[in-house]
Protein backbone atom coordinates (compact mmCIF):
# COMPACT_ATOMS: atom_id res chain seq x y z
CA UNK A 1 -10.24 -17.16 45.46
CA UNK A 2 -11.04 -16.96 42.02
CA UNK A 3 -10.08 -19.76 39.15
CA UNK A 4 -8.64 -18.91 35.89
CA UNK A 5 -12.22 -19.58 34.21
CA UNK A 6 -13.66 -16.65 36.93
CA UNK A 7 -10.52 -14.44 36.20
CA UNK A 8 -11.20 -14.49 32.36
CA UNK A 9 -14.67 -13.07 33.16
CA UNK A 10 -13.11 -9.40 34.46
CA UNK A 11 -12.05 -6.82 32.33
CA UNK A 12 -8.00 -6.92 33.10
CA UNK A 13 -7.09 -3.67 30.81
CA UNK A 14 -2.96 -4.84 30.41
CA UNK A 15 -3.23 -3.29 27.03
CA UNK A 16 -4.09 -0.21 28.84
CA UNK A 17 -1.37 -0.78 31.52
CA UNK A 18 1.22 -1.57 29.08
CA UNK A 19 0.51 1.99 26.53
CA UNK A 20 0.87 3.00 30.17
CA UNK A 21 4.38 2.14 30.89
CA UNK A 22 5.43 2.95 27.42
CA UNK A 23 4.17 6.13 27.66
CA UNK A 24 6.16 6.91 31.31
CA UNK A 25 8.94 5.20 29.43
CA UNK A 26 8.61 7.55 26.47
CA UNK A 27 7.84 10.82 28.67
CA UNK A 28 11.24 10.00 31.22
CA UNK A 29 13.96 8.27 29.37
CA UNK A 30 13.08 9.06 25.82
CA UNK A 31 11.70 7.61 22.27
CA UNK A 32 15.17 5.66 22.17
CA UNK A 33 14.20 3.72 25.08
CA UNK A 34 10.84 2.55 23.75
CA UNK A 35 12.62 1.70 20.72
CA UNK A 36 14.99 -0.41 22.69
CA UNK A 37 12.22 -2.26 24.40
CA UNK A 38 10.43 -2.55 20.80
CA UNK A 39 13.63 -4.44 19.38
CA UNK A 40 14.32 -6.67 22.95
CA UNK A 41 10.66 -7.15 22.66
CA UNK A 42 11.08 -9.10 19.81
CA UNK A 43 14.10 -11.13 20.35
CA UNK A 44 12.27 -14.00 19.80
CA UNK A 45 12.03 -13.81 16.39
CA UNK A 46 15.95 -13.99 15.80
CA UNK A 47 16.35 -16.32 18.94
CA UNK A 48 14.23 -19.11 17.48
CA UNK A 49 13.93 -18.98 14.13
CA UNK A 50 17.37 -21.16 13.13
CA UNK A 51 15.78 -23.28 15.64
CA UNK A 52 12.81 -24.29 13.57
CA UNK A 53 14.76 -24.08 10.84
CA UNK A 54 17.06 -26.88 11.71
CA UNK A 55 14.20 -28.82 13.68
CA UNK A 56 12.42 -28.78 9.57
CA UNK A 57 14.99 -28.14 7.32
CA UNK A 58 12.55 -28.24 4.74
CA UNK A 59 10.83 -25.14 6.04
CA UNK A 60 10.80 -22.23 3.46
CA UNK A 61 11.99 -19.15 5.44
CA UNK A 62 8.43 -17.89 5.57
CA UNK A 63 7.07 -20.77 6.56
CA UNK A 64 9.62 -21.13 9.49
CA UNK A 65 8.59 -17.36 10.52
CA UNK A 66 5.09 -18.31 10.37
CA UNK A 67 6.08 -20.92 12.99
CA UNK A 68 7.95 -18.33 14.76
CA UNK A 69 5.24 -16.36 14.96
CA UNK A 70 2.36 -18.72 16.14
CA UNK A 71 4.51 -19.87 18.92
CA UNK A 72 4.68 -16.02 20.12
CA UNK A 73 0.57 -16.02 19.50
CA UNK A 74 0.56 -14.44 16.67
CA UNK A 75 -1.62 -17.14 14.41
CA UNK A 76 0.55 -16.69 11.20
CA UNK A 77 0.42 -18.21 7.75
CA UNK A 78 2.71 -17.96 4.63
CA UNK A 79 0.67 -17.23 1.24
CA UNK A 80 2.57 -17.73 -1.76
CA UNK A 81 1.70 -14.77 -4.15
CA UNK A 82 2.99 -15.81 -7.63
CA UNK A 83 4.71 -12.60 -8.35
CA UNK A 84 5.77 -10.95 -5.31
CA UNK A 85 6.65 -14.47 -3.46
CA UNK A 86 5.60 -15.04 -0.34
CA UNK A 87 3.26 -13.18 2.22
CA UNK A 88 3.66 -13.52 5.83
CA UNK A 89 0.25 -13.08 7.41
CA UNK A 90 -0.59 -12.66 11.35
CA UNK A 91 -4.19 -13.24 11.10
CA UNK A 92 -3.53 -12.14 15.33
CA UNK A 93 -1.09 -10.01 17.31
CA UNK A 94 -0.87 -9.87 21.37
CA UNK A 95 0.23 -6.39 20.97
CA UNK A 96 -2.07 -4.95 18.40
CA UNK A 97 -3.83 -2.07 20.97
CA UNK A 98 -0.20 -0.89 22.21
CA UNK A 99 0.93 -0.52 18.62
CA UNK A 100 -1.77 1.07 17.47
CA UNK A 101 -0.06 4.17 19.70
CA UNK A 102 3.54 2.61 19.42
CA UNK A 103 4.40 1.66 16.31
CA UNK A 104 7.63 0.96 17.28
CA UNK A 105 6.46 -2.76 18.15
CA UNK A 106 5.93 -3.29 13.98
CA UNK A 107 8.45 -1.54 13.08
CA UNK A 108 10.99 -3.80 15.43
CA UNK A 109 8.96 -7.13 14.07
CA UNK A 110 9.64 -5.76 10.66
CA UNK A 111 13.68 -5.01 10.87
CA UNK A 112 13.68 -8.44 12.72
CA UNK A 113 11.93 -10.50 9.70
CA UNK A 114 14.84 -8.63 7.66
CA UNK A 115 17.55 -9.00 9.78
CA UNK A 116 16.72 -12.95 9.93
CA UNK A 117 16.35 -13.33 6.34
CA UNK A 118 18.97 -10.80 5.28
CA UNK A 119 17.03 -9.09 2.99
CA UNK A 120 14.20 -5.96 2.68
CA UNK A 121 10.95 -7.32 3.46
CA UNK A 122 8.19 -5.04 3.24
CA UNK A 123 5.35 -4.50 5.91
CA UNK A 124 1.65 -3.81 3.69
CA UNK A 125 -0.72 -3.90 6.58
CA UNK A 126 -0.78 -4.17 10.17
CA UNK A 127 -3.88 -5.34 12.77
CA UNK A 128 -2.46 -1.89 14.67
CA UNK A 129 -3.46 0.18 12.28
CA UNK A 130 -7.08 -1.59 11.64
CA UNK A 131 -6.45 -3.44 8.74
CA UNK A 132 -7.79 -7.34 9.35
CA UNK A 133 -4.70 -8.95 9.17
CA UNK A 134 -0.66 -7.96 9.27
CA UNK A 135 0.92 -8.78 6.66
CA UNK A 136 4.57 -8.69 5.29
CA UNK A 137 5.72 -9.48 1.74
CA UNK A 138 9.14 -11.61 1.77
């Protein structure tokens, strides 16, 4: 039986697995559907974010996504840009090689950052797309 430690050592390839599934799901149900699983995909963001919120009321909304974010394994950070305002930045993202062929997993983190903040926020780089970092100006 192998440990965890011994586990880590073998190439798994769930990124490949999951562009996998997508693409069945694409191919037999339709682009809706992986849009659908894009958006329940991200729940998370709109489930826990007035959580933190109210756990820190003194949270700026960024810095309560950034929170959001890092739980989900995302490693994010707010940078204030004196300007524009503030910069969400995902310095990591668990789904990075799926998006990079399914955008739809950005494009559902984006409308969810909006939706939770009820306003536009705009997406100017993603990991997917082989920039270093994702980042989204609130």
């Amino acid at each position: 039986m192998l440990t965890d430690a011994g586990r880590d050592r073998f190439d798994a390839a769930y990124d490949d697995l999951a562009a996998e599934a997508l693409r069945f799901l694409a191919e037999t149900v339709g682009h809706d559907a992986v849009v659908d699983f894009a958006r329940r995909r991200v729940a998370f963001i709109e489930r826990d974010y007035a959580q933190v919120l109210s756990a820190d009321p003194g949270l700026t909304p960024a810095q309560a996504l950034a929170r959001v974010f890092s739980a989900g394994g995302y490693a994010a950070s707010v940078r204030d840009l004196p300007i524009v305002g503030d910069q969400l930045c995902q310095q990591h993202c668990p789904v990075a090689h799926v998006a990079a062929e399914f955008p739809e997993l950005c494009e559902a983190e984006t409308e969810a950052i909006s939706r939770v903040l009820g306003t536009h926020v705009q997406r100017l780089a993603t990991i997917a797309h082989g920039d270093g970092v994702c980042t989204t100006c609130i």
